[in-house]
N, C-alpha and C. Protein backbone atom coordinates (compact mmCIF):
# COMPACT_ATOMS: atom_id res chain seq x y z
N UNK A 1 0.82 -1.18 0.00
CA UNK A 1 0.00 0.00 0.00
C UNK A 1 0.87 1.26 0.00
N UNK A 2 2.30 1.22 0.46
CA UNK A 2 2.51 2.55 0.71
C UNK A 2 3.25 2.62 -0.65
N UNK A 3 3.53 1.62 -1.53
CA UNK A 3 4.06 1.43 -2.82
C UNK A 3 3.24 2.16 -3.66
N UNK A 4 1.86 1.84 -3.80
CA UNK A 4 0.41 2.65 -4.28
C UNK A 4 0.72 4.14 -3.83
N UNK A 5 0.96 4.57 -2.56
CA UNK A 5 1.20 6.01 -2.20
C UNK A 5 1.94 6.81 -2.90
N UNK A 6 3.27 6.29 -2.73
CA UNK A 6 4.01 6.71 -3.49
C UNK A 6 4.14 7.09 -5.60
N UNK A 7 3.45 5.98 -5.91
CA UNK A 7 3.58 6.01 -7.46
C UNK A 7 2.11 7.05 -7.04
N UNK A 8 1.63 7.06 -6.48
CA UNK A 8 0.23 8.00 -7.00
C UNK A 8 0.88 9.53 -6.41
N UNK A 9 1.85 9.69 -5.32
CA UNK A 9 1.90 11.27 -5.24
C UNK A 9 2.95 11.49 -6.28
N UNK A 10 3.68 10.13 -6.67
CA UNK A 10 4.68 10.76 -8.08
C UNK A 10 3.77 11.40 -9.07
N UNK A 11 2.83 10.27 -9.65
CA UNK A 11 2.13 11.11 -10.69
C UNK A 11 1.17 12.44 -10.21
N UNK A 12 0.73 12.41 -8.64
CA UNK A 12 0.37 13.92 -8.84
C UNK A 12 1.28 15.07 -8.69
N UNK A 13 2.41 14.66 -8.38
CA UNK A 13 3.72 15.81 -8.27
C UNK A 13 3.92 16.12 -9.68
N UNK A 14 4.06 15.06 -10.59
CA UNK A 14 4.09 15.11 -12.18
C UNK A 14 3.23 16.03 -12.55
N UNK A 15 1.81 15.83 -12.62
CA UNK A 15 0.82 16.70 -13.20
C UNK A 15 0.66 17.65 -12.44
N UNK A 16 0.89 18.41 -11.28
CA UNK A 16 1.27 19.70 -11.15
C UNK A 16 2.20 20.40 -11.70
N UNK A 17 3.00 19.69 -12.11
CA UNK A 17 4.54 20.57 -12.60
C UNK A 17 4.51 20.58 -14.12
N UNK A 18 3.07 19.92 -14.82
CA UNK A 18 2.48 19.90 -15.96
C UNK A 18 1.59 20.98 -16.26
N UNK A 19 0.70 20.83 -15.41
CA UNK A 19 0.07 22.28 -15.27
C UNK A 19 0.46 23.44 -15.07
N UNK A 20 1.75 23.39 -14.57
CA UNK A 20 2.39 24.67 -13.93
C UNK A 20 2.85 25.30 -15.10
N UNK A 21 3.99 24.04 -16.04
CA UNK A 21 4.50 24.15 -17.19
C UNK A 21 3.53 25.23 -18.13
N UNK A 22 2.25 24.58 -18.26
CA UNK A 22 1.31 24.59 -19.40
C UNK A 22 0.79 25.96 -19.05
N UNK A 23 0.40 26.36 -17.88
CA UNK A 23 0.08 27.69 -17.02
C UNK A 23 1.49 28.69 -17.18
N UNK A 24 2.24 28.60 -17.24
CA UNK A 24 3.39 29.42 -17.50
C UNK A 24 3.38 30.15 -19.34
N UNK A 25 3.31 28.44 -19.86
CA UNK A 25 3.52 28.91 -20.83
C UNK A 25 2.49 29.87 -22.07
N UNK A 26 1.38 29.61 -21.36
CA UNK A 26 -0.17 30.09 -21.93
C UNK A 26 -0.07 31.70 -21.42
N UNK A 27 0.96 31.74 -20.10
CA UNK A 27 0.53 33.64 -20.00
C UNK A 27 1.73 33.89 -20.86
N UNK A 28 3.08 33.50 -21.15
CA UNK A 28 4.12 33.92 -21.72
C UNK A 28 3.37 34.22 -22.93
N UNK A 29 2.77 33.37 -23.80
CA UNK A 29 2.29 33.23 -25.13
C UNK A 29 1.27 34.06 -25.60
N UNK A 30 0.71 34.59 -24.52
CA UNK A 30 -0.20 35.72 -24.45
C UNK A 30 0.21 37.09 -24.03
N UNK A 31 1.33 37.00 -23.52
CA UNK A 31 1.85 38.44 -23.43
C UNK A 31 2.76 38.62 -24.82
N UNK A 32 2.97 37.69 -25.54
CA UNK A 32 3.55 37.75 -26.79
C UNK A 32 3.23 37.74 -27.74
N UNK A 33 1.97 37.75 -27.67
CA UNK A 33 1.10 37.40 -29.02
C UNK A 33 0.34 39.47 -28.84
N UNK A 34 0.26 39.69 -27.60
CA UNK A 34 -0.29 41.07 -27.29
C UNK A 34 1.19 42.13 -27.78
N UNK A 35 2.10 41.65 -27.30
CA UNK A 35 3.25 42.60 -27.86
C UNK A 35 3.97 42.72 -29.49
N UNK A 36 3.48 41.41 -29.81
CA UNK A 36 3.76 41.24 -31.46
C UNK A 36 2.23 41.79 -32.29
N UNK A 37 1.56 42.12 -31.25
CA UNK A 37 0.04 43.09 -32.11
C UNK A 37 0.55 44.60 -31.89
N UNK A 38 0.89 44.59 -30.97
CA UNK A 38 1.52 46.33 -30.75
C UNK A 38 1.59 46.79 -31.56
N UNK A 39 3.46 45.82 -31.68
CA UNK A 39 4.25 46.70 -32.84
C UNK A 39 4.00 46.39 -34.31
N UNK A 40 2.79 45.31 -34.26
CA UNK A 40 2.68 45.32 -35.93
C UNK A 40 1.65 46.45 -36.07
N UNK A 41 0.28 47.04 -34.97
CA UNK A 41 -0.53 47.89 -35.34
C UNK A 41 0.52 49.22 -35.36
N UNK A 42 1.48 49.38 -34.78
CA UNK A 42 2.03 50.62 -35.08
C UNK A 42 3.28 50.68 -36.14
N UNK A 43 3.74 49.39 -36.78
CA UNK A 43 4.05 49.79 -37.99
C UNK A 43 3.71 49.42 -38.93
N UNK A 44 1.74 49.15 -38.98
CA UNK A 44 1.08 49.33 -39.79
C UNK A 44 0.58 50.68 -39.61
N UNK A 45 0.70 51.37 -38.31
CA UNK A 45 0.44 52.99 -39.01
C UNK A 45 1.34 53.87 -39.41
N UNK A 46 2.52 53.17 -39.51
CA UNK A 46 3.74 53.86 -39.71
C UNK A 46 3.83 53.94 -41.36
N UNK A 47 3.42 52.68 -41.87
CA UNK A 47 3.36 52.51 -43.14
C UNK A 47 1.71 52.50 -43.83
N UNK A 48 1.24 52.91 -43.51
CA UNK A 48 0.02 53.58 -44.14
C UNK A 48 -0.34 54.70 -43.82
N UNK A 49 0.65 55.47 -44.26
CA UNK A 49 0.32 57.04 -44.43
C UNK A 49 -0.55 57.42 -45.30
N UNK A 50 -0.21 56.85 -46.34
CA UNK A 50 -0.94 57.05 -47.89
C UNK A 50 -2.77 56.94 -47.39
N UNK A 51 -2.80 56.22 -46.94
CA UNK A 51 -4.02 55.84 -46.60
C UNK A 51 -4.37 57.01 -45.14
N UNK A 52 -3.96 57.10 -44.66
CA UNK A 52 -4.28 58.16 -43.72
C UNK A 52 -4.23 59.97 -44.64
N UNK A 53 -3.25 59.62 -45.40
CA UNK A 53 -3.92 61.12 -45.90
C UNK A 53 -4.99 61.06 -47.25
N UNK A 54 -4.83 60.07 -47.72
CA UNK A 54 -6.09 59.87 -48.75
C UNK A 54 -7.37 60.19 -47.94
N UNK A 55 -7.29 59.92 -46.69
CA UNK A 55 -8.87 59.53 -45.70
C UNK A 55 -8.77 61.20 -45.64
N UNK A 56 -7.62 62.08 -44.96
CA UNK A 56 -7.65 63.05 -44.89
C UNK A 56 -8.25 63.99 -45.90
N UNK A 57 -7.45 64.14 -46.95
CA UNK A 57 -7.80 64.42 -48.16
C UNK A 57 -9.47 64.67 -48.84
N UNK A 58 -10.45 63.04 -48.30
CA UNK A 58 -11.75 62.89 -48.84
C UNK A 58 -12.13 63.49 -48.07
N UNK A 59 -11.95 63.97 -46.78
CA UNK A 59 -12.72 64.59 -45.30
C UNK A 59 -12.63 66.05 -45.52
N UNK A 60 -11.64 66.58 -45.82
CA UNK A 60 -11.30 67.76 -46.65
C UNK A 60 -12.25 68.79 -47.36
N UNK A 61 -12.03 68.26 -48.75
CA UNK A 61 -12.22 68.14 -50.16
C UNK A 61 -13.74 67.82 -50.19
N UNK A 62 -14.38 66.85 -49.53
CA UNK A 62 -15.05 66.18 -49.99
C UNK A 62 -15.42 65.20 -50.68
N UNK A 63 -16.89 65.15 -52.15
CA UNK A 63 -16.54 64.57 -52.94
C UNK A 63 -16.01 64.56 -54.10
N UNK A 64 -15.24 65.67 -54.57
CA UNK A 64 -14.24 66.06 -54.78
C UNK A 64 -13.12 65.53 -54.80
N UNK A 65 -12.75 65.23 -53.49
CA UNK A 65 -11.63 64.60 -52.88
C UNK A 65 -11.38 63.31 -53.28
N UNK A 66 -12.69 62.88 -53.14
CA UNK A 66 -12.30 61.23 -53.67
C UNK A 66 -12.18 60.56 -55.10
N UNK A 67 -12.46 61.22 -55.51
CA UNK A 67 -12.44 61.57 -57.15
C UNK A 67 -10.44 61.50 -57.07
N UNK A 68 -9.62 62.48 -56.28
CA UNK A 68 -8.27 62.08 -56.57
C UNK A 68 -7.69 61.26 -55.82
N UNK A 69 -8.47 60.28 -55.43
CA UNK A 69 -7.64 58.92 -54.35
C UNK A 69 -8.52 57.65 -54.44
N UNK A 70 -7.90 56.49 -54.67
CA UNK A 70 -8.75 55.65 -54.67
C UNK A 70 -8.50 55.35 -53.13
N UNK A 71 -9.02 55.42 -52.40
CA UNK A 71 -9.46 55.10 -50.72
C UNK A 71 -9.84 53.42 -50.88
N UNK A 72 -10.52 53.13 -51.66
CA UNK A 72 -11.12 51.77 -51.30
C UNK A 72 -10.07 50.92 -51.42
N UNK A 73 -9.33 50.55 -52.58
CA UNK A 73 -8.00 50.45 -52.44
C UNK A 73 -7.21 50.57 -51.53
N UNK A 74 -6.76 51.54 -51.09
CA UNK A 74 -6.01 51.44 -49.83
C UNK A 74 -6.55 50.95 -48.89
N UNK A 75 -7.79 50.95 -48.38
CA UNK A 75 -8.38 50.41 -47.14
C UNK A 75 -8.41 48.51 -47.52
N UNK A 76 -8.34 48.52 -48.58
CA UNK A 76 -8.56 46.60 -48.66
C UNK A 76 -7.24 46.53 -48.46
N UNK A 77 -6.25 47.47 -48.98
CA UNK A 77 -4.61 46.98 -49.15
C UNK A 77 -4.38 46.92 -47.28
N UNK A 78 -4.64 47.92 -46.57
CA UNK A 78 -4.54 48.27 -44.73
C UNK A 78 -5.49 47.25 -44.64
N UNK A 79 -6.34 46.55 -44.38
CA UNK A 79 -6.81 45.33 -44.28
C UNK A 79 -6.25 44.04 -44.57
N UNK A 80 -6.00 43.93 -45.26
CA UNK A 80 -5.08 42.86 -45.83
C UNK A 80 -3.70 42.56 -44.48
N UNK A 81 -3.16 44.05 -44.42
CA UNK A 81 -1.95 43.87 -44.67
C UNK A 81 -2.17 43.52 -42.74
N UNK A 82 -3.57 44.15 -41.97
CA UNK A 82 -3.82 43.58 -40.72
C UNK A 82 -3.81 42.45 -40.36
N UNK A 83 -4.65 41.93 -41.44
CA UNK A 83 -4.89 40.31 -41.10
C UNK A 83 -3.82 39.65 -41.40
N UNK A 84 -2.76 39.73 -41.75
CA UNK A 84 -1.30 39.56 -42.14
C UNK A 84 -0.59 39.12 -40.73
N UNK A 85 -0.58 40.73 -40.13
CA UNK A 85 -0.33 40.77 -38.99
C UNK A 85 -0.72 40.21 -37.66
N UNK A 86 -2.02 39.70 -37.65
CA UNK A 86 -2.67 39.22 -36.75
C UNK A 86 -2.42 37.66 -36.78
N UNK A 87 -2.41 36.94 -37.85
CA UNK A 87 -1.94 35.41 -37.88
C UNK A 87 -0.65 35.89 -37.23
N UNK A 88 0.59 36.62 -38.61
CA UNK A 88 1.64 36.06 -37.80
C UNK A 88 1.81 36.67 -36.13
N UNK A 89 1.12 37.18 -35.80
CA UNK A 89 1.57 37.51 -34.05
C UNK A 89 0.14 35.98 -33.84
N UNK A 90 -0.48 35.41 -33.99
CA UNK A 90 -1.35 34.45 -33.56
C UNK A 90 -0.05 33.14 -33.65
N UNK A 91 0.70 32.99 -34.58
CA UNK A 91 1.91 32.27 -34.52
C UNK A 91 2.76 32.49 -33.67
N UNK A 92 3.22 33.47 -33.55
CA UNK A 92 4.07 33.86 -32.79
C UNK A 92 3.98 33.55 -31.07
N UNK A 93 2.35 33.94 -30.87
CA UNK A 93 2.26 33.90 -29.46
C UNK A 93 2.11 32.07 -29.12
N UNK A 94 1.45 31.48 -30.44
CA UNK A 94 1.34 30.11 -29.87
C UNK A 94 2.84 29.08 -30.06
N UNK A 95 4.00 30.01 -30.90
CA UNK A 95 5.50 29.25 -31.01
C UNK A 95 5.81 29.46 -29.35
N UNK A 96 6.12 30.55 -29.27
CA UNK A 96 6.12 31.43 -27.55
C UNK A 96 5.75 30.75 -26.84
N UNK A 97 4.08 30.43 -26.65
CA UNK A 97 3.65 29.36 -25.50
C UNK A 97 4.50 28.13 -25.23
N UNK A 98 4.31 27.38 -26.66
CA UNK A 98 4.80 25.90 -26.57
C UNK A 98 6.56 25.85 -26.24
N UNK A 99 6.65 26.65 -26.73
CA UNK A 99 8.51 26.77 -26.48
C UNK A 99 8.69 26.95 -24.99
N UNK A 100 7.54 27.64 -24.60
CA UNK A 100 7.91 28.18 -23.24
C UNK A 100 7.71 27.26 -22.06
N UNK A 101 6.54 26.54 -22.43
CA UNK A 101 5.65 25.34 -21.56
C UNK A 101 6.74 24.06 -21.49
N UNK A 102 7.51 23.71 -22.78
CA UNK A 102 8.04 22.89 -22.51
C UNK A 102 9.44 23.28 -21.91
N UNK A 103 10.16 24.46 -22.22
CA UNK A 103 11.31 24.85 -21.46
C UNK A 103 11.06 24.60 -19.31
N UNK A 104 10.00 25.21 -19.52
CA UNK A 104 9.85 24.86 -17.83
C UNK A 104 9.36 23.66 -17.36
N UNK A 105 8.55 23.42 -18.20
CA UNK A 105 8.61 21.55 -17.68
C UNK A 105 9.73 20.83 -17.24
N UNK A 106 10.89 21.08 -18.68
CA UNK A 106 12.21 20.44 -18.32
C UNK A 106 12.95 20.58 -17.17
N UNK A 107 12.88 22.24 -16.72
CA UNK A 107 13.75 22.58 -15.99
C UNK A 107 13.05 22.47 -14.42
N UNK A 108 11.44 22.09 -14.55
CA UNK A 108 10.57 21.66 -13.31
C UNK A 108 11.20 19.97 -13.07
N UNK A 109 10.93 19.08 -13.96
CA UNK A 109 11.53 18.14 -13.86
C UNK A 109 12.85 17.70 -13.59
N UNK A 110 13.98 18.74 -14.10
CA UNK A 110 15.02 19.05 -13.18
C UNK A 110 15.49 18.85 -11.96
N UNK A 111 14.73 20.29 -11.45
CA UNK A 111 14.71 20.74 -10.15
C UNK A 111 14.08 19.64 -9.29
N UNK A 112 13.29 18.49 -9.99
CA UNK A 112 12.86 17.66 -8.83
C UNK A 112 13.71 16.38 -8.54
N UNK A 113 14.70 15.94 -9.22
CA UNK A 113 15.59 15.36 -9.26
C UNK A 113 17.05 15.07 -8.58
């Protein structure tokens, strides 16, 4: 019986330090997936000027204005180029997690050794 004790608090010492792993690596992967949206929304406004002054321009001018900018165009091209951005930081944060979940597992399993 105390043979049973033992293999059963191994495996629950195991699956805490699984969860812990997996819990580590899910906030890492989410603070990385939030910081790789940052800097892609701000150098997607860095690089859509054109499109910020075309918008300017029609607000202006009027309709007038839009007559010298194709706006719709640019807004599918700044769309595009978001959803671009949003997979690869959706990659990014879930490479991040898993890299991260299993780095501390190892080094949990380590430390118990």
């Amino acid at each position: 019986m105390v043979a049973y004790n033992s293999a059963s608090d191994t495996l629950q010492a195991w699956l805490v330090r699984l969860l812990l792993a997996l819990l580590i690596g899910t906030l890492v992967g989410v603070i990385a997936y939030l910081s790789a949206r940052a800097i892609g929304a701000a150098w997607l406004l860095l690089n859509q000027q054109s499109l910020i002054e075309a918008t300017r321009q029609a607000l202006q001018q009027g309709v007038m204005g839009l007559a010298d900018t194709n706006l719709r165009a640019l807004r599918l091209a700044a769309e595009a180029e978001q959803n671009r951005i949003a997979e690869l930081s959706a990659w990014f944060g879930l490479g991040v997690a898993c890299i991260t979940a299993v780095v501390t597992f190892v080094r949990l399993e380590g430390s118990q050794q």
